[in-house]
Protein backbone atom coordinates (compact mmCIF):
# COMPACT_ATOMS: atom_id res chain seq x y z
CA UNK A 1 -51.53 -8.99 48.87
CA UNK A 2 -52.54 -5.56 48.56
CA UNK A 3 -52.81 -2.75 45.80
CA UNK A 4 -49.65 -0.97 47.20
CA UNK A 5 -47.73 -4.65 46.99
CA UNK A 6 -48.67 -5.35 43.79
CA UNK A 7 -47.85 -1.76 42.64
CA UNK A 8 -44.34 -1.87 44.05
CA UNK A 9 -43.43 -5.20 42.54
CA UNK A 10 -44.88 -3.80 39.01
CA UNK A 11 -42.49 -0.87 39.55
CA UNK A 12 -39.46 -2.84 40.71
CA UNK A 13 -39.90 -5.11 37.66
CA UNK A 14 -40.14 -2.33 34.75
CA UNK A 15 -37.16 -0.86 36.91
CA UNK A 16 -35.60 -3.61 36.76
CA UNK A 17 -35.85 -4.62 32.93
CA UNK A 18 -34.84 -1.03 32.00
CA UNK A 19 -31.57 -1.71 34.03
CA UNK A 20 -30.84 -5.09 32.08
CA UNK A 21 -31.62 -3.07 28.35
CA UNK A 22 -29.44 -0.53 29.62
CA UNK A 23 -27.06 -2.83 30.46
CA UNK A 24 -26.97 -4.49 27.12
CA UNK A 25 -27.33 -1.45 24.75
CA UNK A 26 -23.67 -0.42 26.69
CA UNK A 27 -22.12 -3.55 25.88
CA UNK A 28 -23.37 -3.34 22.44
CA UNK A 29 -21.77 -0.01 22.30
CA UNK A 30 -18.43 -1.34 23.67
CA UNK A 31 -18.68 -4.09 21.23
CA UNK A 32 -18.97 -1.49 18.13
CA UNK A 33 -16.55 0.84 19.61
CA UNK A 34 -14.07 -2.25 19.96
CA UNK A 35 -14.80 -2.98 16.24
CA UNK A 36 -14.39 0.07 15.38
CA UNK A 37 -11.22 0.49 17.09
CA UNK A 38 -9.60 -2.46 15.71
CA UNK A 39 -10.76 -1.71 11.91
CA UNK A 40 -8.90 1.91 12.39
CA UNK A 41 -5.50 -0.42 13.71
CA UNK A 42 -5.65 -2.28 11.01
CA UNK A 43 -6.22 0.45 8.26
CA UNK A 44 -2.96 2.21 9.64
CA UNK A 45 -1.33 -0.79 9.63
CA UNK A 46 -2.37 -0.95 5.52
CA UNK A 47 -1.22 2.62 5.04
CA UNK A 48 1.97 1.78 6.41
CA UNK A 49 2.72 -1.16 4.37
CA UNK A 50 1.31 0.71 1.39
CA UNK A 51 4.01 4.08 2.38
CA UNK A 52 6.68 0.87 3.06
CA UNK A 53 6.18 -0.42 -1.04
CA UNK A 54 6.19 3.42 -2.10
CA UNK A 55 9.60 4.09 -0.23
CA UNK A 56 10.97 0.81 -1.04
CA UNK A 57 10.37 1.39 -4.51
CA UNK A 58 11.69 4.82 -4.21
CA UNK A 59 14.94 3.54 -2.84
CA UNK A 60 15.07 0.38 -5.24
CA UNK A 61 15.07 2.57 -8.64
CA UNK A 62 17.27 5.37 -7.58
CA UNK A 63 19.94 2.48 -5.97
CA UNK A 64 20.16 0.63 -8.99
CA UNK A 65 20.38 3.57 -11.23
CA UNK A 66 22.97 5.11 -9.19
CA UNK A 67 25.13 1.84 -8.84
CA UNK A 68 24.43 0.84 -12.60
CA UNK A 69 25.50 4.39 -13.74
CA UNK A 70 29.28 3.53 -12.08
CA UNK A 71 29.67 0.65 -14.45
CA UNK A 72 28.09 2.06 -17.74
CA UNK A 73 26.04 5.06 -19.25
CA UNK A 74 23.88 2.90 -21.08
CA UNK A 75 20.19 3.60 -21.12
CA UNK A 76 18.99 0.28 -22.12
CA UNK A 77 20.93 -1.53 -20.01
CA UNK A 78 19.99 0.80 -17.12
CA UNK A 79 16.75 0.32 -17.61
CA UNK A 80 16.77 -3.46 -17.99
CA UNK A 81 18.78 -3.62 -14.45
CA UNK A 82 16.04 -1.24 -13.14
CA UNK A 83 12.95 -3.24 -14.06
CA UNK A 84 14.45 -6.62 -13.07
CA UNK A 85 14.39 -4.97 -9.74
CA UNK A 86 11.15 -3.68 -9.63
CA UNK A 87 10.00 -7.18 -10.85
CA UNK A 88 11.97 -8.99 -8.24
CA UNK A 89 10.78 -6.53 -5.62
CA UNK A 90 7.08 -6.80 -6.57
CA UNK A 91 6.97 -10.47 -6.37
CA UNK A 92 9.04 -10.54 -2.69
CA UNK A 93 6.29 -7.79 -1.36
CA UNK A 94 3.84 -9.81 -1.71
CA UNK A 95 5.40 -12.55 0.25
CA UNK A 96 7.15 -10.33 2.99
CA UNK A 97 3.87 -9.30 4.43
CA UNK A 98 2.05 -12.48 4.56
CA UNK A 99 -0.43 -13.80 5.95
CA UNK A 100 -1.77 -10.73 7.92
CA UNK A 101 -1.55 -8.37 5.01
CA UNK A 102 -2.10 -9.60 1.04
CA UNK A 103 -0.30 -7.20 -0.99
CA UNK A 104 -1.36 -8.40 -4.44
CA UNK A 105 0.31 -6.14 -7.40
CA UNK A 106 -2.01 -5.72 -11.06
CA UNK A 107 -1.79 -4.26 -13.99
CA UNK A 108 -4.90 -4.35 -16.64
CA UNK A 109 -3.23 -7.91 -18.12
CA UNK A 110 -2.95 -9.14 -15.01
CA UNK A 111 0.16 -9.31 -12.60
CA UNK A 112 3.30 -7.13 -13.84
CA UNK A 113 6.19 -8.43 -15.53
CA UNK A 114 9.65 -7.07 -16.40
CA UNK A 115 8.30 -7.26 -19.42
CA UNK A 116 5.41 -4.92 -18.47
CA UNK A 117 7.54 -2.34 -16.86
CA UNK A 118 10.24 -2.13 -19.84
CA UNK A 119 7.21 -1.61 -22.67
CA UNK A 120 6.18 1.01 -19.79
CA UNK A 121 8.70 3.00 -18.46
CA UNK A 122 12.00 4.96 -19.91
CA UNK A 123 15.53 6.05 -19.00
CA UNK A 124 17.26 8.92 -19.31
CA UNK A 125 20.88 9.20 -18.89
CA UNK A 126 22.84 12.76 -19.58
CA UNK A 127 26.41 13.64 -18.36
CA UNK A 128 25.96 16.74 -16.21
CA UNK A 129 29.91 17.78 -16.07
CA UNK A 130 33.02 16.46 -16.42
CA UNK A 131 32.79 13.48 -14.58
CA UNK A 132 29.13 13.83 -13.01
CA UNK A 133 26.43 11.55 -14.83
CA UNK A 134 22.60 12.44 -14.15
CA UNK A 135 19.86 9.36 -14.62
CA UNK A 136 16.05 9.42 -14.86
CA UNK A 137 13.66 6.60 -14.80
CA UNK A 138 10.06 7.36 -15.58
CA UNK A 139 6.72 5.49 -15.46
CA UNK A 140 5.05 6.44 -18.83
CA UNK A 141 2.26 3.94 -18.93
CA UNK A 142 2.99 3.18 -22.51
CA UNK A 143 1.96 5.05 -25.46
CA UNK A 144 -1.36 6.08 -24.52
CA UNK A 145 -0.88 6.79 -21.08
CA UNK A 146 -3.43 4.24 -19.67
CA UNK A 147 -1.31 0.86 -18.50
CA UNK A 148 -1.34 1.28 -14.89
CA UNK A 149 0.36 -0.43 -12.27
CA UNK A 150 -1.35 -0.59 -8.58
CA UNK A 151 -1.54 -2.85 -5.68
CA UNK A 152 -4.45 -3.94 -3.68
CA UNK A 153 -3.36 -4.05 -0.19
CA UNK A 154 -5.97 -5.86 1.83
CA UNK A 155 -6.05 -7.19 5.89
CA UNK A 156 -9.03 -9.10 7.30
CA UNK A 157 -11.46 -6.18 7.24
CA UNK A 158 -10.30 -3.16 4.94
CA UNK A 159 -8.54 -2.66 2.23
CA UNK A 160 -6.08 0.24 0.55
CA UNK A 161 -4.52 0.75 -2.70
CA UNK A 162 -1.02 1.78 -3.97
CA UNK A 163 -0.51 3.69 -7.50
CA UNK A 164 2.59 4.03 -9.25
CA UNK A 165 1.31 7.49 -11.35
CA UNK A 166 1.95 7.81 -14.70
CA UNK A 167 4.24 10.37 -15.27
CA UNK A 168 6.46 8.71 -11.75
CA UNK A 169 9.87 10.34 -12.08
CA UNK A 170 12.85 9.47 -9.81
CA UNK A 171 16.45 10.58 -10.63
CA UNK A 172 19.95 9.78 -9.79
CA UNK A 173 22.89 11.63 -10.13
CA UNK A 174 26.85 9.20 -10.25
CA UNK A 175 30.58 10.93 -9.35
CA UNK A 176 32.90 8.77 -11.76
């Protein structure tokens, strides 16, 4: 062989294994851009589970206030009907989404109670007129302010959190 054969086959070679790194440096990138990609899916899919509980819970409250305040004006038992819904609904969230999404609801003691919610929450029920009857429910968070409730909502690769705020108002207003 000559210098000119050996030269070419030198050059075809390097050409060659700079094609094959290209090649697999662009399906690396496809590979991280499909990753990517699916992590992004599955975080919107989180955020819309976690604006699902917030709505829910929206709905839940002012629901049972408004149907409670056609049977009875009483505060306490208001706010018991209210929190045995919230409790109810809290433990069936965390089964509805299952087993793509873990919804898993805390508190500082560990999982909420109805117990939890009445020490940490409060009603307030005023007549507005004549036969009109207005009804608040509030998160207070206890005494102090610091007993939070919040869900860690979790898929395969990301995770989000819901808050119910202290200071969470929702109201409800009854015709009799």
């Amino acid at each position: 062989m000559n210098k000119n054969g050996i030269f070419c086959a030198a050059v075809l070679l390097a050409f060659a294994g700079i094609q094959i790194a290209l090649l697999e440096a662009e399906n690396s990138a496809a590979a991280e851009i499909q990753s990517a990609a699916g992590t992004a899916f599955e975080t919107e899919r989180l955020n819309l589970a976690r604006t699902a509980v917030e709505n829910s819970m929206d709905a839940l409250i002012s629901e049972t206030m408004r149907g409670q305040l056609l049977l009875n004006s009483d505060s306490g038992k208001i706010k018991k009907a209210v929190n045995e819904k919230i409790a109810a609904f809290l433990q069936s969230s965390q089964a509805a989404y299952a087993p793509e999404i873990k919804i898993e609801f805390k508190t500082a003691a560990g999982a909420p109670s109805e117990e939890f919610l009445n020490q940490n929450s409060a009603i307030i029920v005023e007549a507005v007129g004549a036969k009109t009857i207005m009804c608040e429910y509030s998160f207070t968070g206890g005494v102090l302010k610091n007993n939070r409730l919040w869900a860690e909502i979790s898929g395969a690769k990301t995770k989000t959190q819901f808050m119910l705020p202290i200071g969470y108002s929702i109201a409800a207003t009854a015709v009799k």
